[in-house]
C-alpha atoms as a PDB file:
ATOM      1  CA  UNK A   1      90.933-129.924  28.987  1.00  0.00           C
ATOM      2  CA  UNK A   2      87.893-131.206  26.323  1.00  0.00           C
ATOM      3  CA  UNK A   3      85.472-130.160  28.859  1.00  0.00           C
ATOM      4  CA  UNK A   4      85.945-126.423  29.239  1.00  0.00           C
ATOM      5  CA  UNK A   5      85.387-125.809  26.138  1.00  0.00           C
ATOM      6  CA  UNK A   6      82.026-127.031  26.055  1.00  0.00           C
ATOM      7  CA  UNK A   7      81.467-124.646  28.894  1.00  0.00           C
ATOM      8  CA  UNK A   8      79.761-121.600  28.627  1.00  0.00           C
ATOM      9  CA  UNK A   9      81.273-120.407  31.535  1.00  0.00           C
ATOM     10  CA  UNK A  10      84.699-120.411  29.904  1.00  0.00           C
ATOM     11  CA  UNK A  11      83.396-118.744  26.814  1.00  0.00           C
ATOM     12  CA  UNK A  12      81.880-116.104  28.567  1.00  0.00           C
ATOM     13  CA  UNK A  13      85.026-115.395  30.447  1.00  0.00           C
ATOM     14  CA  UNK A  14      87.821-115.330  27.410  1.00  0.00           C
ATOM     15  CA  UNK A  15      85.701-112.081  26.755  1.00  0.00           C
ATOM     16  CA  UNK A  16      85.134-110.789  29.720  1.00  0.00           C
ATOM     17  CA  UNK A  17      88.571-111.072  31.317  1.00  0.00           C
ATOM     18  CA  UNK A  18      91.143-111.731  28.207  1.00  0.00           C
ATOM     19  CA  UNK A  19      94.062-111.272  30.034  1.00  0.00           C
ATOM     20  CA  UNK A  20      95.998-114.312  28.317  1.00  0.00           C
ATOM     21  CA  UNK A  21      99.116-113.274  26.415  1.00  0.00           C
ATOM     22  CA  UNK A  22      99.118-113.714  22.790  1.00  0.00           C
ATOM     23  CA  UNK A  23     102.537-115.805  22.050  1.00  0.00           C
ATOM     24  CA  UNK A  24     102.813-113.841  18.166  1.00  0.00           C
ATOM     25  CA  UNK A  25     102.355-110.386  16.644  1.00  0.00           C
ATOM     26  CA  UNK A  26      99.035-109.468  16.679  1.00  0.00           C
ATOM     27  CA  UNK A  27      97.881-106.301  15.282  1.00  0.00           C
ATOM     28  CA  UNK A  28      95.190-104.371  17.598  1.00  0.00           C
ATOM     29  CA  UNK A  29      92.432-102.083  15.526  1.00  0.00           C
ATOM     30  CA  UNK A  30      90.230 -99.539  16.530  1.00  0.00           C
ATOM     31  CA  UNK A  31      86.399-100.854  16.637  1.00  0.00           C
ATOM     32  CA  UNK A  32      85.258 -99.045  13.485  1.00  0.00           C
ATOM     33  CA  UNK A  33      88.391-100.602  11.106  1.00  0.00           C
ATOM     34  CA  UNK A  34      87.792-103.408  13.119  1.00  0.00           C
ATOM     35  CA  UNK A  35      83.943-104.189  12.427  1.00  0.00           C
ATOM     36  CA  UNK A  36      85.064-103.091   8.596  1.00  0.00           C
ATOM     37  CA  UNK A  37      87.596-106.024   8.370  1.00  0.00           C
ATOM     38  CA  UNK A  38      85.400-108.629   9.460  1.00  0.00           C
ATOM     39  CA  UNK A  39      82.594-108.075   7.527  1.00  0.00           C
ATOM     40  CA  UNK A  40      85.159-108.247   4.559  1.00  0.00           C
ATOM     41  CA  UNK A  41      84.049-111.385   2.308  1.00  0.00           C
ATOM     42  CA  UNK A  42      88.198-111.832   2.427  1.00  0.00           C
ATOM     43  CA  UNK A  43      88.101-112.357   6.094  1.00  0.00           C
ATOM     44  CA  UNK A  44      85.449-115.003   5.671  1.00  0.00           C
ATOM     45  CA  UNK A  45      86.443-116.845   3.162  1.00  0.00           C
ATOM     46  CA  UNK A  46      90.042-117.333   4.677  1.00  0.00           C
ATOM     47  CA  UNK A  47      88.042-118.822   7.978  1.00  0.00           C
ATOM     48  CA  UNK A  48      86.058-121.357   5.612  1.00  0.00           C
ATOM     49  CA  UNK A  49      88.809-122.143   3.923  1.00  0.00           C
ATOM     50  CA  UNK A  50      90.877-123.438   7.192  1.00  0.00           C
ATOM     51  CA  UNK A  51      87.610-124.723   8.207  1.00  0.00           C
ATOM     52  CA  UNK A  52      87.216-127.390   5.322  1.00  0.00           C
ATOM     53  CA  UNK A  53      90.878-127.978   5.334  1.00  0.00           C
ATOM     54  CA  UNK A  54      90.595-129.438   8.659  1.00  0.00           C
ATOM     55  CA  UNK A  55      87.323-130.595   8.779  1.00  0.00           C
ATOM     56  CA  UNK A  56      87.537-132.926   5.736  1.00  0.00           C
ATOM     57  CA  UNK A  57      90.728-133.772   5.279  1.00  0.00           C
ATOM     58  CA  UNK A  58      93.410-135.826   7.037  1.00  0.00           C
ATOM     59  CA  UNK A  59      96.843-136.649   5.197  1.00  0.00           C
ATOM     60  CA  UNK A  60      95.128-135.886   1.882  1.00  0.00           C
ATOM     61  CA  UNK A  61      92.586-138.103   2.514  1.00  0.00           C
ATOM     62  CA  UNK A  62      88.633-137.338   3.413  1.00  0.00           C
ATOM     63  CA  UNK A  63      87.449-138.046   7.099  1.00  0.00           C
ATOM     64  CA  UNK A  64      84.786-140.214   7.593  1.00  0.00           C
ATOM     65  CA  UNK A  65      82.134-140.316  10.266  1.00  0.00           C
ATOM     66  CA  UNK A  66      83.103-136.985  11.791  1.00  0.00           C
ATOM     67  CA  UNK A  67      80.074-135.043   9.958  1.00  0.00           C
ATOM     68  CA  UNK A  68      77.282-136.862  11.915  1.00  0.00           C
ATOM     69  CA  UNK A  69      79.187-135.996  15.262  1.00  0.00           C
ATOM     70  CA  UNK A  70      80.337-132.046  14.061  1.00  0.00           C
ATOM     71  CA  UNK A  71      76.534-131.525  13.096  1.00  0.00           C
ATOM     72  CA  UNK A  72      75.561-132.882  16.387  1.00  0.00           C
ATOM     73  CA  UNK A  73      77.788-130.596  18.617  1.00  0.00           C
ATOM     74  CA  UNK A  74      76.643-127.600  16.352  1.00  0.00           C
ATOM     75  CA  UNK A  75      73.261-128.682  16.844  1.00  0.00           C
ATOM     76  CA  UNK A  76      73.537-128.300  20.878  1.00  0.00           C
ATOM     77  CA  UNK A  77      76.220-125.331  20.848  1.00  0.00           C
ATOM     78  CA  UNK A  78      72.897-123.533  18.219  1.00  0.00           C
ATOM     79  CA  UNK A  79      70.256-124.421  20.964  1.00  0.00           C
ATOM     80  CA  UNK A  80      72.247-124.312  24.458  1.00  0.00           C
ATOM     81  CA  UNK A  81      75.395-122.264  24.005  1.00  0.00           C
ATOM     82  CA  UNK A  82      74.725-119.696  21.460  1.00  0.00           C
ATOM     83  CA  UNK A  83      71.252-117.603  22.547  1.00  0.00           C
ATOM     84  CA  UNK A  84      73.448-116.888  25.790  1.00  0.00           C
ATOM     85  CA  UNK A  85      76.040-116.102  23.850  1.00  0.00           C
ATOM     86  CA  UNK A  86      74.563-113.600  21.326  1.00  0.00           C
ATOM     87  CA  UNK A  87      72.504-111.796  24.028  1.00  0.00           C
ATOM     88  CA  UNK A  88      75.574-111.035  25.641  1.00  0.00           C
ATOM     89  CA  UNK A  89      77.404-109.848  22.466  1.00  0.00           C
ATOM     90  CA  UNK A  90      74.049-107.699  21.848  1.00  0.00           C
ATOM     91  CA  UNK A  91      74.689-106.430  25.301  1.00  0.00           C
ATOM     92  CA  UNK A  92      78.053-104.898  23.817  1.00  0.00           C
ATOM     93  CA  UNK A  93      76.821-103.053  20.975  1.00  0.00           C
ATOM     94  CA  UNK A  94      78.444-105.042  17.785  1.00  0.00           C
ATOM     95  CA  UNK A  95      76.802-105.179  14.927  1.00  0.00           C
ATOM     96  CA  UNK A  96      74.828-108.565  13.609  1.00  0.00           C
ATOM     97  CA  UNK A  97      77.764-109.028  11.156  1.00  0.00           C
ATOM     98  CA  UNK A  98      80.523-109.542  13.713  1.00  0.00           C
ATOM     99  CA  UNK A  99      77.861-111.733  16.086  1.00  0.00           C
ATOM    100  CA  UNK A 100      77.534-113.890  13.588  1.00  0.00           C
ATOM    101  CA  UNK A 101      81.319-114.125  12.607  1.00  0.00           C
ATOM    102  CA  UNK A 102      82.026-114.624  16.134  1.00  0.00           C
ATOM    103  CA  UNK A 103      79.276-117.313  16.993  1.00  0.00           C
ATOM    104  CA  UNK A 104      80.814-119.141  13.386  1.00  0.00           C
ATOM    105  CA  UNK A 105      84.123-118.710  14.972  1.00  0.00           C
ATOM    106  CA  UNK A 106      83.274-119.662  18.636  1.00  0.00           C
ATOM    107  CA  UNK A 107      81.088-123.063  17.401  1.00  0.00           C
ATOM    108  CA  UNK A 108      83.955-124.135  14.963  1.00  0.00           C
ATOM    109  CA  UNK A 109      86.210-123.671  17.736  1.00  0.00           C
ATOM    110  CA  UNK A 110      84.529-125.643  20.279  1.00  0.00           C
ATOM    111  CA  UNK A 111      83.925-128.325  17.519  1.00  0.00           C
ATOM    112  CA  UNK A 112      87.732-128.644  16.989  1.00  0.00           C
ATOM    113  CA  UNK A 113      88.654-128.734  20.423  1.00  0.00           C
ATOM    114  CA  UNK A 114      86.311-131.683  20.823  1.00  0.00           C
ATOM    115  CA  UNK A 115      86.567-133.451  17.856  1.00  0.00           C
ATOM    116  CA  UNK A 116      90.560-133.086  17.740  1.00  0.00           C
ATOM    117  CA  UNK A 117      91.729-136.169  19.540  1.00  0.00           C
ATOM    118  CA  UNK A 118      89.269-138.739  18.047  1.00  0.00           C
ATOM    119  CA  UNK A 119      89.977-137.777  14.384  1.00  0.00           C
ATOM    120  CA  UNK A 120      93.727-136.710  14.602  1.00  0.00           C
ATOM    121  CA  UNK A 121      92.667-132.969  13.990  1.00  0.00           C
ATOM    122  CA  UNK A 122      95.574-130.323  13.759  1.00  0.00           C
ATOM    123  CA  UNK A 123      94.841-126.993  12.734  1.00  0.00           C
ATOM    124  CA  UNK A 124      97.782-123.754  13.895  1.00  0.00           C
ATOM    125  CA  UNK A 125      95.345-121.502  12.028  1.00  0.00           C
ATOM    126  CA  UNK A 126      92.412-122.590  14.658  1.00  0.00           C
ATOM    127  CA  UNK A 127      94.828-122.988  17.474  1.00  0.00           C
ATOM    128  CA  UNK A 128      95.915-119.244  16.844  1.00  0.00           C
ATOM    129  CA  UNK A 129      92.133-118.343  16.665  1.00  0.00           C
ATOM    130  CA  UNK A 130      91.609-119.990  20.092  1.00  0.00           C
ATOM    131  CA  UNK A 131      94.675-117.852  21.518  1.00  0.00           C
ATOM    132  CA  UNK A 132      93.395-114.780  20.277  1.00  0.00           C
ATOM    133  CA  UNK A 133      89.884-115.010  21.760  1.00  0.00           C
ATOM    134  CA  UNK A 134      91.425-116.385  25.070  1.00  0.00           C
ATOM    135  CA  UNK A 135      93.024-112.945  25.031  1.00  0.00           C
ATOM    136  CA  UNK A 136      90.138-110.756  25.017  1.00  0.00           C
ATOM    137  CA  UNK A 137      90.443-110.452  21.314  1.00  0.00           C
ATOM    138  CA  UNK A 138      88.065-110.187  18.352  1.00  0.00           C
ATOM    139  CA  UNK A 139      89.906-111.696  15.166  1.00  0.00           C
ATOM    140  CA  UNK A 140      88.699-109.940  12.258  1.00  0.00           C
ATOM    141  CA  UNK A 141      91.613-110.235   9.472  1.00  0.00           C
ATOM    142  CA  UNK A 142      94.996-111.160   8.484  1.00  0.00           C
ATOM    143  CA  UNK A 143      97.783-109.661   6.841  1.00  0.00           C
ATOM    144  CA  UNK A 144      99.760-112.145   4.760  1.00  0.00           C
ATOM    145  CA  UNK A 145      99.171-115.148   3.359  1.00  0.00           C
ATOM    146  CA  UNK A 146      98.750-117.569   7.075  1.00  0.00           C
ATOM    147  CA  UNK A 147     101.180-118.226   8.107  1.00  0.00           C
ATOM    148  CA  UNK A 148     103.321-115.378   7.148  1.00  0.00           C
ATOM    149  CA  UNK A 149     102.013-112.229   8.235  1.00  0.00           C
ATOM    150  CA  UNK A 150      99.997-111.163  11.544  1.00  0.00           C
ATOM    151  CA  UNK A 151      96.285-111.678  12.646  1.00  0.00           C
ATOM    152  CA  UNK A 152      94.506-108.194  12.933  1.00  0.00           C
ATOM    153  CA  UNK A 153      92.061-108.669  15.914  1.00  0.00           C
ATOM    154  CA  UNK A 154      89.483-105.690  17.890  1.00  0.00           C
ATOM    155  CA  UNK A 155      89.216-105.676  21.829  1.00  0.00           C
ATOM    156  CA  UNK A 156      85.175-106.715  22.308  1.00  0.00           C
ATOM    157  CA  UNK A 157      84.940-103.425  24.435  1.00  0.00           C
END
């Protein structure tokens, strides 16, 4: 399971086919209230914050050694995985702003999926961000404090 998602392959497709049903209420916005929400500094800041919660800590506690190996993987998903990536999302028309909240999104979730079993990592937030993207969606906000409330996501196309 680890090794699709360092394929680019399966990237590719959660946009291209996102047929996967999303398992919780999802709210679906047109592409200009969309591309508004996620270049919100709200939007961002909630996706650092659930970032750094699971990146550094475990039971309170700080991780060790998992920096060295997270900067690695984000060093080869910046030089192998994303160029493909962004020329594709270029292809479709979104604005820088998105592209780079999507290839922030995209890396941290690849990261995650490969980091989770050696360091214990458990994140709902990311595993909900994973869902939505396997379904075709863009997420761009959230309405509620997580996990009360509903994602608010765009269709890429």
């Amino acid at each position: 399971m680890k090794e699709k998602y360092m394929d680019m392959k399966y990237i590719l497709e959660c946009f291209r086919e996102g047929n996967m049903e999303i398992p919780f209420e999802i709210e679906i916005l047109d592409s200009t209230e969309g591309l508004q929400h996620i270049e919100s500094s709200e939007w961002e800041e909630l996706v650092w914050e659930f970032r750094s919660e699971f990146l550094l800590k475990n039971k309170g506690q700080v991780r060790s050694g998992i920096g060295k190996i997270w900067n690695e993987n984000a060093a080869y998903f910046r030089k192998s995985i994303e160029p493909i990536l962004k020329e594709y999302l270029q292809k479709n028309f979104l604005p820088q702003a998105c592209i780079d909240s999507i290839l922030f999104d995209v890396s941290t979730l690849r990261n995650y999926k490969l980091l989770q079993d050696d360091f214990g990592i458990e994140s709902s937030f990311h595993d909900d961000l994973l869902l939505i993207y396997e379904g075709g969606y863009i997420p761009v906000g959230y309405q509620g404090t997580y996990p009360e409330g509903h994602f608010k996501v765009m269709k890429m196309v």
